[in-house]
C-alpha atoms as a PDB file:
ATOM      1  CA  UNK A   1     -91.712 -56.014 117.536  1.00  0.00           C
ATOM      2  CA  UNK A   2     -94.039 -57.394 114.674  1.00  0.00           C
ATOM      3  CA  UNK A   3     -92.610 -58.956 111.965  1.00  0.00           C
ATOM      4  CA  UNK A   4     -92.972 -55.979 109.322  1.00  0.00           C
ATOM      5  CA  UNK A   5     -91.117 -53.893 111.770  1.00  0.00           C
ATOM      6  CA  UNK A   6     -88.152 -56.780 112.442  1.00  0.00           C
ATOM      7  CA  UNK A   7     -88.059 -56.720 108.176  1.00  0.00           C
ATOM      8  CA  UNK A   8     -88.001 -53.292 108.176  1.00  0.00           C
ATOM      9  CA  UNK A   9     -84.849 -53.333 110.918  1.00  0.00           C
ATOM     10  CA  UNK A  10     -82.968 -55.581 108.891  1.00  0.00           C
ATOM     11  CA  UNK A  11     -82.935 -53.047 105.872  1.00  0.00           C
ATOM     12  CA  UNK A  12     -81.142 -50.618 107.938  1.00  0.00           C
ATOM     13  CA  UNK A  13     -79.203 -52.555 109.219  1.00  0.00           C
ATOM     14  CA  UNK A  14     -78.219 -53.812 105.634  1.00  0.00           C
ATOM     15  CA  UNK A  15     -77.869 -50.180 104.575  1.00  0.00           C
ATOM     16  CA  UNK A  16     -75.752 -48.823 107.278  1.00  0.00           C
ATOM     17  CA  UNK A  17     -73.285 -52.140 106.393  1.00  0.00           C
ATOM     18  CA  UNK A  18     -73.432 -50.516 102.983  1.00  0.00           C
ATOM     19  CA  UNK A  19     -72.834 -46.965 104.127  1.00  0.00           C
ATOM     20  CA  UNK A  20     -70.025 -48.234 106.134  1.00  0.00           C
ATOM     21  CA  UNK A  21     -68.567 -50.264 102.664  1.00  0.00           C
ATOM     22  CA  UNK A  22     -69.194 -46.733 100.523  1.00  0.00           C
ATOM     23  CA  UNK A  23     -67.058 -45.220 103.280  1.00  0.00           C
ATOM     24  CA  UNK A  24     -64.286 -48.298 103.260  1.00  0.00           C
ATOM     25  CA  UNK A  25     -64.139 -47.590  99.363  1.00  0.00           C
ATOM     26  CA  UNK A  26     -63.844 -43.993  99.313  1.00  0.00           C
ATOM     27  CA  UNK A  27     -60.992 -44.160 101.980  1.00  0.00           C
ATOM     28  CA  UNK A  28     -59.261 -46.356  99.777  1.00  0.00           C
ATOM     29  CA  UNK A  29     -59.787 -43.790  96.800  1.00  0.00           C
ATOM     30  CA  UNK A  30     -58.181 -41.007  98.817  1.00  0.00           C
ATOM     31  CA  UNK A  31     -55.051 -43.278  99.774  1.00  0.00           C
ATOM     32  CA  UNK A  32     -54.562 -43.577  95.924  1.00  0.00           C
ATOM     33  CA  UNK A  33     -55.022 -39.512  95.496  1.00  0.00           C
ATOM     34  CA  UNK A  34     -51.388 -39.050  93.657  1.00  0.00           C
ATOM     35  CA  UNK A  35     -50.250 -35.857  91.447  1.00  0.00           C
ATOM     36  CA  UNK A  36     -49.752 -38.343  88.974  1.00  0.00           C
ATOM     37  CA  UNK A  37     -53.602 -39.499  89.662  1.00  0.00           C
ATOM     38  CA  UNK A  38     -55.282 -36.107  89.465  1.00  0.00           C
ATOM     39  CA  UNK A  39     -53.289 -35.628  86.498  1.00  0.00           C
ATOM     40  CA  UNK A  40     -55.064 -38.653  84.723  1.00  0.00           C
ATOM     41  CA  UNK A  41     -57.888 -37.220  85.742  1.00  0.00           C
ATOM     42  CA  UNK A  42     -59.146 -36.836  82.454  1.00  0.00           C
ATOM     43  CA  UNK A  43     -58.931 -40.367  81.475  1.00  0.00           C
ATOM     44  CA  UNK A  44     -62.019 -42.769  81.754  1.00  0.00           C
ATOM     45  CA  UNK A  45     -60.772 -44.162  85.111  1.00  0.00           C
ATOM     46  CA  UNK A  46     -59.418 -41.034  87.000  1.00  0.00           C
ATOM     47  CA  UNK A  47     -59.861 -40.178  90.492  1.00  0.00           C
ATOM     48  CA  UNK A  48     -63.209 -38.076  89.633  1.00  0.00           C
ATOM     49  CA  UNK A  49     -64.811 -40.637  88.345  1.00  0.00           C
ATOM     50  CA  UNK A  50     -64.348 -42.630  91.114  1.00  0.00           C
ATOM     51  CA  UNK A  51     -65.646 -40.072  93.207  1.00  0.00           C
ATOM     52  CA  UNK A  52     -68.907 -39.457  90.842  1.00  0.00           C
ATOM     53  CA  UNK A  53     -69.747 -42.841  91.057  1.00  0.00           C
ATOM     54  CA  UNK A  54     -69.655 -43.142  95.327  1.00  0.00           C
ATOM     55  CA  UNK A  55     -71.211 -39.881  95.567  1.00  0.00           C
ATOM     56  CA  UNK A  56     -74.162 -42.191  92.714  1.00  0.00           C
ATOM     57  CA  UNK A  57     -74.047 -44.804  95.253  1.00  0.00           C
ATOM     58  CA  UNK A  58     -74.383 -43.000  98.609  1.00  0.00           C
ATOM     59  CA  UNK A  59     -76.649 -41.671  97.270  1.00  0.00           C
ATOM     60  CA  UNK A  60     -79.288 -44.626  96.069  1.00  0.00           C
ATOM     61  CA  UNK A  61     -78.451 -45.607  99.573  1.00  0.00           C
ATOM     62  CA  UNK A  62     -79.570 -42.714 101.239  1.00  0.00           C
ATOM     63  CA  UNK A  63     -82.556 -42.834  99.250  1.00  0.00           C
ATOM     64  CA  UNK A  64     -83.331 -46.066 100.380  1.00  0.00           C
ATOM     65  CA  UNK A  65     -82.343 -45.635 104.133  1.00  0.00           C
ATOM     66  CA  UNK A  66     -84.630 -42.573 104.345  1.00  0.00           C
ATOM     67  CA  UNK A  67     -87.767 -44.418 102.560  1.00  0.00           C
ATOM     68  CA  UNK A  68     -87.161 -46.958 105.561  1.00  0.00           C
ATOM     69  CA  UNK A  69     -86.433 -44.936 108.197  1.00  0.00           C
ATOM     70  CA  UNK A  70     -89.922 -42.826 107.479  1.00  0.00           C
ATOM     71  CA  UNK A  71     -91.342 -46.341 107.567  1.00  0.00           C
ATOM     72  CA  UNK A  72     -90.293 -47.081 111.016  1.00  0.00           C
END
């Protein structure tokens, strides 16, 4: 393996360890899903927005991962 192609194996590895943290945090979201939770919903820091802003993240990640996965 040349060295462009070790670099480029590093990056996924470093993006699957942050797929695998998205996944951690949006586990942790669920376990906080509560009828009172949904109900604040509306507020600033409800349960949607935490949603909106993994679903943001994955998806800058996938992004990423595919750019370097067409790469390899």
């Amino acid at each position: 393996m040349t060295g462009r192609h070790t670099d480029k194996r590093s990056l996924v590895d470093l993006l699957s360890f942050l797929f695998d943290r998205l996944d951690d945090d949006e586990a942790a979201a669920r376990a906080q899903l509560t009828p009172a939770a949904l109900r604040q919903d509306a507020t600033p820091g409800g349960p949607a927005r935490a949603f909106r802003e993994l679903a943001a993240k994955r998806s800058m990640v996938a992004m990423w991962f595919d750019g370097v996965q067409a790469d390899l």
